[in-house]
N, C-alpha and C. Protein backbone atom coordinates (compact mmCIF):
# COMPACT_ATOMS: atom_id res chain seq x y z
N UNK A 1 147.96 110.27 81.19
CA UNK A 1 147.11 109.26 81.77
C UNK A 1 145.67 109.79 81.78
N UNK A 2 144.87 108.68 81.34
CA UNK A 2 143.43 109.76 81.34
C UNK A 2 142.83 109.37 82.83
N UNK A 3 141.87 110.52 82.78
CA UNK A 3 141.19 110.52 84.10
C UNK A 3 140.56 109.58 84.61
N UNK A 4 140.26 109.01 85.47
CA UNK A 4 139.97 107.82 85.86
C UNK A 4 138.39 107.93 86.16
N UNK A 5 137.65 106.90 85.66
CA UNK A 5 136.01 106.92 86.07
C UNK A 5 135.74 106.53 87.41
N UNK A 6 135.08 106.99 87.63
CA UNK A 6 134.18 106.55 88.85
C UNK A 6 133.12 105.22 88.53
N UNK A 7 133.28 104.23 89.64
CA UNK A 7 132.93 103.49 89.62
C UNK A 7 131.61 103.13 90.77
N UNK A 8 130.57 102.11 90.27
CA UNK A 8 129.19 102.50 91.62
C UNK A 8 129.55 101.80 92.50
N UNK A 9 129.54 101.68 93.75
CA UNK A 9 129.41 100.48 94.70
C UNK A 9 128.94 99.42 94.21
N UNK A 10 129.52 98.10 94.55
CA UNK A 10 128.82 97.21 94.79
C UNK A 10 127.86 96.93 95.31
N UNK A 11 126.62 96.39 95.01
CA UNK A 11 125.28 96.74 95.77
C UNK A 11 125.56 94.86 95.98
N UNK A 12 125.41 94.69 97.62
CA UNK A 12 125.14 93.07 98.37
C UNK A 12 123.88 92.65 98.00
N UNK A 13 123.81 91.19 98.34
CA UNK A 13 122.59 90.68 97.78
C UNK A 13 121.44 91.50 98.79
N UNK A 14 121.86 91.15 100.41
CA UNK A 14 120.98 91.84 100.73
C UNK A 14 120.12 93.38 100.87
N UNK A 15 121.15 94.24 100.06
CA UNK A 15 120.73 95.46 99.86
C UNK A 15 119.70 95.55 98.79
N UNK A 16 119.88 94.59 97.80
CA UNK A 16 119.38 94.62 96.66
C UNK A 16 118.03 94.24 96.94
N UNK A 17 117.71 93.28 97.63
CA UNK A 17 116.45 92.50 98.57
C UNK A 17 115.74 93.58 99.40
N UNK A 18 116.48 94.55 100.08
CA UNK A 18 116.09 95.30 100.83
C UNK A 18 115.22 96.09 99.70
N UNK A 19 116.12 96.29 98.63
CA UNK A 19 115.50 97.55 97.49
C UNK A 19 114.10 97.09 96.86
N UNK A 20 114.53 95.59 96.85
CA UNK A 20 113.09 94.94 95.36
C UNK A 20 112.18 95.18 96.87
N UNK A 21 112.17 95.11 97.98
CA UNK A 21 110.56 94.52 98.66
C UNK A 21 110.21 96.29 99.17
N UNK A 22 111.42 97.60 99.07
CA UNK A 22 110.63 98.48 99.03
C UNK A 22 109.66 99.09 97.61
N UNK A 23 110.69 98.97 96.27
CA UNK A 23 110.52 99.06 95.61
C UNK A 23 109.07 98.59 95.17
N UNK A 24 108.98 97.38 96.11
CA UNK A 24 107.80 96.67 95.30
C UNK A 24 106.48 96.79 95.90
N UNK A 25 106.93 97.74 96.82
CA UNK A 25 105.50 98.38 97.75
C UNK A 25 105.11 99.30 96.63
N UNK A 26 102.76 98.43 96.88
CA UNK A 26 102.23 99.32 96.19
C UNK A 26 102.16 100.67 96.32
N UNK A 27 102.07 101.40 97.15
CA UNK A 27 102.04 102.50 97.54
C UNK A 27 103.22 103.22 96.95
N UNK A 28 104.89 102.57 96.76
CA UNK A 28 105.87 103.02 95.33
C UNK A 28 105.68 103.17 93.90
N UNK A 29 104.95 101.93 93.92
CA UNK A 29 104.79 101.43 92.20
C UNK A 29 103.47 102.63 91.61
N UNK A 30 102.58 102.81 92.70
CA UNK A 30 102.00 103.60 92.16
C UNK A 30 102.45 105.17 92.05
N UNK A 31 103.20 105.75 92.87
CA UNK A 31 103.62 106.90 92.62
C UNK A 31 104.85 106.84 91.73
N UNK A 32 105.52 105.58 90.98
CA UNK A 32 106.34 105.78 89.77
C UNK A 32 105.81 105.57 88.93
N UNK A 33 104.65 104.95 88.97
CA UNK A 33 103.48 104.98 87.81
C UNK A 33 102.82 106.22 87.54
N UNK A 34 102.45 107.10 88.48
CA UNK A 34 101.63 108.19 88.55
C UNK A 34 102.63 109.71 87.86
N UNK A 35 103.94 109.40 87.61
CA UNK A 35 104.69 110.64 87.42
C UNK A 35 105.94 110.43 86.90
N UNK A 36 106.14 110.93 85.74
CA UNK A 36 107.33 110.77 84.96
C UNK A 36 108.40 111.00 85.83
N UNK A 37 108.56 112.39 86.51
CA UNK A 37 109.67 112.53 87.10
C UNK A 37 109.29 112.59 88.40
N UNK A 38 110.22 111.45 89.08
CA UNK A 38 109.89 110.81 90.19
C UNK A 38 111.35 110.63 91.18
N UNK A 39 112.03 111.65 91.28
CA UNK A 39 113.04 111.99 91.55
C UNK A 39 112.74 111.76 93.43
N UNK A 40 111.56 112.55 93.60
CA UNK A 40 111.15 112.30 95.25
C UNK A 40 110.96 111.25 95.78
N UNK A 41 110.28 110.38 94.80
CA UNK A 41 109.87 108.33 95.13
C UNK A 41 111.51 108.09 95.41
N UNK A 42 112.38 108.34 94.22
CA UNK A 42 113.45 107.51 94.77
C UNK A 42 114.02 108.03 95.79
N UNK A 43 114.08 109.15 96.04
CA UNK A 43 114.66 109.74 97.62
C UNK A 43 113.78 108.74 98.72
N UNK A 44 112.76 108.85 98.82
CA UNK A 44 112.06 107.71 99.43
C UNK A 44 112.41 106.40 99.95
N UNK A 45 112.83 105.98 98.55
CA UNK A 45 113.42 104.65 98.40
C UNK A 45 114.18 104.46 99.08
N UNK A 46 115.00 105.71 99.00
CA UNK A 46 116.34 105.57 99.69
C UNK A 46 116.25 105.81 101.25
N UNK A 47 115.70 106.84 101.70
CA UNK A 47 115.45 106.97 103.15
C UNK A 47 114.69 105.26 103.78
N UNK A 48 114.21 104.83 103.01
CA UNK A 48 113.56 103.40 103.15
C UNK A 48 114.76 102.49 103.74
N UNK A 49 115.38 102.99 102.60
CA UNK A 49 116.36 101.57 102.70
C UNK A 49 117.64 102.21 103.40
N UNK A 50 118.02 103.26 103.75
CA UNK A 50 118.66 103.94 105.05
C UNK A 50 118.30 103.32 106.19
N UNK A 51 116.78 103.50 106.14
CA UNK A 51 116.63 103.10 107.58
C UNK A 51 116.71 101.70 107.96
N UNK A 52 117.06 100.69 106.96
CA UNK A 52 117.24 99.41 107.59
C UNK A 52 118.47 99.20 106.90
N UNK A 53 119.52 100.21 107.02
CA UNK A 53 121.03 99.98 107.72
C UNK A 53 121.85 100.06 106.54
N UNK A 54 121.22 100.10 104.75
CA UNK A 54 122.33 100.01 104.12
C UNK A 54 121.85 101.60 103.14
N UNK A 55 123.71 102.26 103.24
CA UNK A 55 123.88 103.97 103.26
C UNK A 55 123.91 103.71 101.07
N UNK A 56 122.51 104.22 101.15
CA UNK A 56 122.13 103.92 99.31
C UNK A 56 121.47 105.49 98.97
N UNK A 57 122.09 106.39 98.28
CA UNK A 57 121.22 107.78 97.80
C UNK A 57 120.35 107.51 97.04
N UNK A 58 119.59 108.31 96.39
CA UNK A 58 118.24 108.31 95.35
C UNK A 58 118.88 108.04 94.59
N UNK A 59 120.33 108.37 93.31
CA UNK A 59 120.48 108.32 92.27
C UNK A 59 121.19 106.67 92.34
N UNK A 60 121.60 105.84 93.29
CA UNK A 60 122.15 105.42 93.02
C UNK A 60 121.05 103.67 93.46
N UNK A 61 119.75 104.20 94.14
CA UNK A 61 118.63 103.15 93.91
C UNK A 61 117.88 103.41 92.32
N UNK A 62 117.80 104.60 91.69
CA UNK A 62 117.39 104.41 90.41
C UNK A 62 118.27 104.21 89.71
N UNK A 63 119.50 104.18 89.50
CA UNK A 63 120.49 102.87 89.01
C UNK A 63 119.87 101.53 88.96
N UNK A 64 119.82 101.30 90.35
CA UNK A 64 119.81 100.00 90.19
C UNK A 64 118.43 99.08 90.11
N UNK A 65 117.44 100.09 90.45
CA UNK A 65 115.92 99.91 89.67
C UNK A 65 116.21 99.37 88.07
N UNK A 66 116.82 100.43 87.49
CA UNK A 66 116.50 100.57 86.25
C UNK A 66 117.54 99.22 86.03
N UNK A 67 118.48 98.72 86.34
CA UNK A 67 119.29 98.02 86.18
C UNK A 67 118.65 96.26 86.54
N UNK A 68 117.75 96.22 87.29
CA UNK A 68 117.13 94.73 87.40
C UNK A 68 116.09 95.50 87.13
N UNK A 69 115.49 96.00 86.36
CA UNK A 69 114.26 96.10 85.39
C UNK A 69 114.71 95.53 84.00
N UNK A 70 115.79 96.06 83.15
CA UNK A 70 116.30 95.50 81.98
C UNK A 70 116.68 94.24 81.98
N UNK A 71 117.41 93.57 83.33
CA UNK A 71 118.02 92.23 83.35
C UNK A 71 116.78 91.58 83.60
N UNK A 72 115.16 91.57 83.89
CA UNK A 72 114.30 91.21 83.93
C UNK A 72 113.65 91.46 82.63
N UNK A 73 113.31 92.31 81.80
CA UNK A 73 112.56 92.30 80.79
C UNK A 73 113.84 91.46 79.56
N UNK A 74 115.16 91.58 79.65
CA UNK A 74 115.81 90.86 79.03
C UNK A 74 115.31 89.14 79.38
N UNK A 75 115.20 88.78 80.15
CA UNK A 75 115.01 87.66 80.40
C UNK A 75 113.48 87.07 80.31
N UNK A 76 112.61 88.08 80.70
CA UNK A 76 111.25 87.64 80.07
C UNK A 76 111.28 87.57 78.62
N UNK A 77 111.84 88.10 78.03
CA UNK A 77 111.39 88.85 76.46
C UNK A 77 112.30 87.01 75.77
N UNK A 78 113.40 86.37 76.77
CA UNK A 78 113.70 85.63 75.88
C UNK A 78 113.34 84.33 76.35
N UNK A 79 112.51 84.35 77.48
CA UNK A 79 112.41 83.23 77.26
C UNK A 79 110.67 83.11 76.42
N UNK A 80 109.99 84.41 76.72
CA UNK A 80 108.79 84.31 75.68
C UNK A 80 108.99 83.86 74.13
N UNK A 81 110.10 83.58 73.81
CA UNK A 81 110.71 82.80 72.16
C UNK A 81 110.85 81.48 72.38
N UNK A 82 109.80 80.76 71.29
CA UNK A 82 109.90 79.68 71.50
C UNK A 82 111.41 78.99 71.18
N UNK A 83 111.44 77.73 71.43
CA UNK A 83 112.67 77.14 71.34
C UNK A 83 114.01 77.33 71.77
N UNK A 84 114.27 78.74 72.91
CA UNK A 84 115.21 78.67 73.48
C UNK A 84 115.58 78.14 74.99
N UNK A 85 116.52 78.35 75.27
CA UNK A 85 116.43 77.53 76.42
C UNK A 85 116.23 78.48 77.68
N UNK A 86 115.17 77.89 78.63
CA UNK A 86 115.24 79.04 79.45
C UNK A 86 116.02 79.81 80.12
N UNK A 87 115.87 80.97 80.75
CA UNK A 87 116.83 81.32 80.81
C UNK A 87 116.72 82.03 82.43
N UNK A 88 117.11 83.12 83.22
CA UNK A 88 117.19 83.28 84.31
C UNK A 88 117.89 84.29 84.62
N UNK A 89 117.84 85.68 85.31
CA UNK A 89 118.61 86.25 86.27
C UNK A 89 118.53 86.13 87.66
N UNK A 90 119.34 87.06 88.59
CA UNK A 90 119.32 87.43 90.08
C UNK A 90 117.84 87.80 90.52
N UNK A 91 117.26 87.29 91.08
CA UNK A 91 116.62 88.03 91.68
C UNK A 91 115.30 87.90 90.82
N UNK A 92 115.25 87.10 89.63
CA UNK A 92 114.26 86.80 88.88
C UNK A 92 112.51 87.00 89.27
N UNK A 93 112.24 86.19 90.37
CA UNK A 93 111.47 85.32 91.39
C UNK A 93 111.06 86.50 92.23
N UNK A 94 111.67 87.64 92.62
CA UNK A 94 111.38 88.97 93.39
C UNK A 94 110.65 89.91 92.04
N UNK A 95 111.08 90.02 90.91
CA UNK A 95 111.15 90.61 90.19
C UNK A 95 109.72 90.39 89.90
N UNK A 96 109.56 89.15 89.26
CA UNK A 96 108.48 88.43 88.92
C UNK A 96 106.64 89.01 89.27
N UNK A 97 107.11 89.08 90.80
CA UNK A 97 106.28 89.69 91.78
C UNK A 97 105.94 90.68 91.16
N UNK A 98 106.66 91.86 90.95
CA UNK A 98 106.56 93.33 90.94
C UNK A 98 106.11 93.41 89.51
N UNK A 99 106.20 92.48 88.44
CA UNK A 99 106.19 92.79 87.31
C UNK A 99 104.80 92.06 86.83
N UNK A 100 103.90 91.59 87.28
CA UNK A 100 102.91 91.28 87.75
C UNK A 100 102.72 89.80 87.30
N UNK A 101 103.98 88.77 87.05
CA UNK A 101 103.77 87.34 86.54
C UNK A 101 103.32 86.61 87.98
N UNK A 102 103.19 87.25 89.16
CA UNK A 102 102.90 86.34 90.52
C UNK A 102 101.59 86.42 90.17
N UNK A 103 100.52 85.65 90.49
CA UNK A 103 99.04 85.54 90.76
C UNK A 103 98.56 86.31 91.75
N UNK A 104 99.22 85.95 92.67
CA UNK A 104 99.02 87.15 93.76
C UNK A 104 99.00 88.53 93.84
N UNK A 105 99.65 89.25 92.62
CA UNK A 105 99.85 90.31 92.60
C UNK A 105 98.85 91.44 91.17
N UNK A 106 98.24 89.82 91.09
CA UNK A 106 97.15 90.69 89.36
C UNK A 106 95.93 90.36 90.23
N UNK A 107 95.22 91.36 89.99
CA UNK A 107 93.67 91.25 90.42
C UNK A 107 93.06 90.07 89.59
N UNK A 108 92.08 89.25 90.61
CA UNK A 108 91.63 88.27 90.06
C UNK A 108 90.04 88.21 89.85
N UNK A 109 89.72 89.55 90.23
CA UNK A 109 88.05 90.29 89.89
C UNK A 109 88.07 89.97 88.60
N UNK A 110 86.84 88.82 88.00
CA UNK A 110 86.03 88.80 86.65
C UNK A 110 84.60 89.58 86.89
N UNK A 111 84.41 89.66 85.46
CA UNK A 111 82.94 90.35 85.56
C UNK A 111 82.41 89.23 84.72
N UNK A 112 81.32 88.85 85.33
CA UNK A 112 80.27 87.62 84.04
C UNK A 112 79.23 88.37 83.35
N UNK A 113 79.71 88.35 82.36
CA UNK A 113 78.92 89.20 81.29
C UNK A 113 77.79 88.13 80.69
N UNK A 114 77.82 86.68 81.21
CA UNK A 114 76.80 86.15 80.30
C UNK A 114 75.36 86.15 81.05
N UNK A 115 75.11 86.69 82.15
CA UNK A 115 73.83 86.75 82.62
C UNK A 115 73.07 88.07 82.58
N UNK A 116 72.43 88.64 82.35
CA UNK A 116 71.89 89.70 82.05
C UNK A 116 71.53 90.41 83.68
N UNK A 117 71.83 92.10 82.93
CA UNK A 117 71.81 92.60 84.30
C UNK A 117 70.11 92.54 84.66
N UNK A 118 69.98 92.39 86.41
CA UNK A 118 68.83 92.37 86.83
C UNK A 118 67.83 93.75 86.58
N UNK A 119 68.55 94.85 86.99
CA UNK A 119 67.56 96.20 86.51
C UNK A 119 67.62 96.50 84.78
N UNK A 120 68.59 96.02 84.29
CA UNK A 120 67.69 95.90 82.55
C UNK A 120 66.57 95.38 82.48
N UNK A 121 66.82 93.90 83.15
CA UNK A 121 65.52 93.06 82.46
C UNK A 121 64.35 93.94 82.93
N UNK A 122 64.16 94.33 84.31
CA UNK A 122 63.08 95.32 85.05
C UNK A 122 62.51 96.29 83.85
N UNK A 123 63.60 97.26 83.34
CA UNK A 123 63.53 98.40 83.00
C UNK A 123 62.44 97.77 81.66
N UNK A 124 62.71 96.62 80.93
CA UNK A 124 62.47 96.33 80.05
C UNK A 124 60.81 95.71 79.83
């Protein structure tokens, strides 16, 4: 008989909710942005999401990071093709947020480049 795998927990909806709104703190995104190996962010993560009640280690929130990151870029990537039909995961709409398609979440600072700066014209 072969050895039997180990299998992950089931992660509840609300654990998963718990994960995207730590996850999606800037103050995260920038220190998994800032460092390849980011082994300490997800310990983080996890003490995060310890403390509001559901028992999740580091390896097993970057599971599931990485796991509604793909089911999200799978689903952007197809519905950016024209002519298919749209399409949708879990948690889409949370995701969305973090991945910067919310308005709210892209800086909306323009610079107007068509008026000339005031200390050029001076200098000039």
């Amino acid at each position: 008989m072969p050895p039997r795998t180990r299998q992950a927990p089931v992660w509840h909806s609300g654990e998963v909710l718990d994960l995207i709104s730590v996850w999606g703190e800037e103050a995260v995104q920038s220190q998994l942005r800032s460092s390849r190996r980011n082994y300490d962010t997800f310990g983080q993560i996890s003490r995060d999401i310890m403390e509001r009640g559901h028992d999740r280690d580091a390896l097993q929130c970057r599971s599931k990071v990485k796991e509604l990151r793909n089911a999200y870029h799978k689903v952007h990537d197809a519905n950016s093709r024209s002519g298919t039909a749209p399409a949708t995961c879990c948690f889409y709409k949370e995701l969305e947020a973090i991945f910067g398609g919310d308005p709210t979440s892209t800086p909306s600072t323009t610079m107007d480049t068509s008026e000339p700066n005031s200390t050029r014209q001076e200098e000039e």
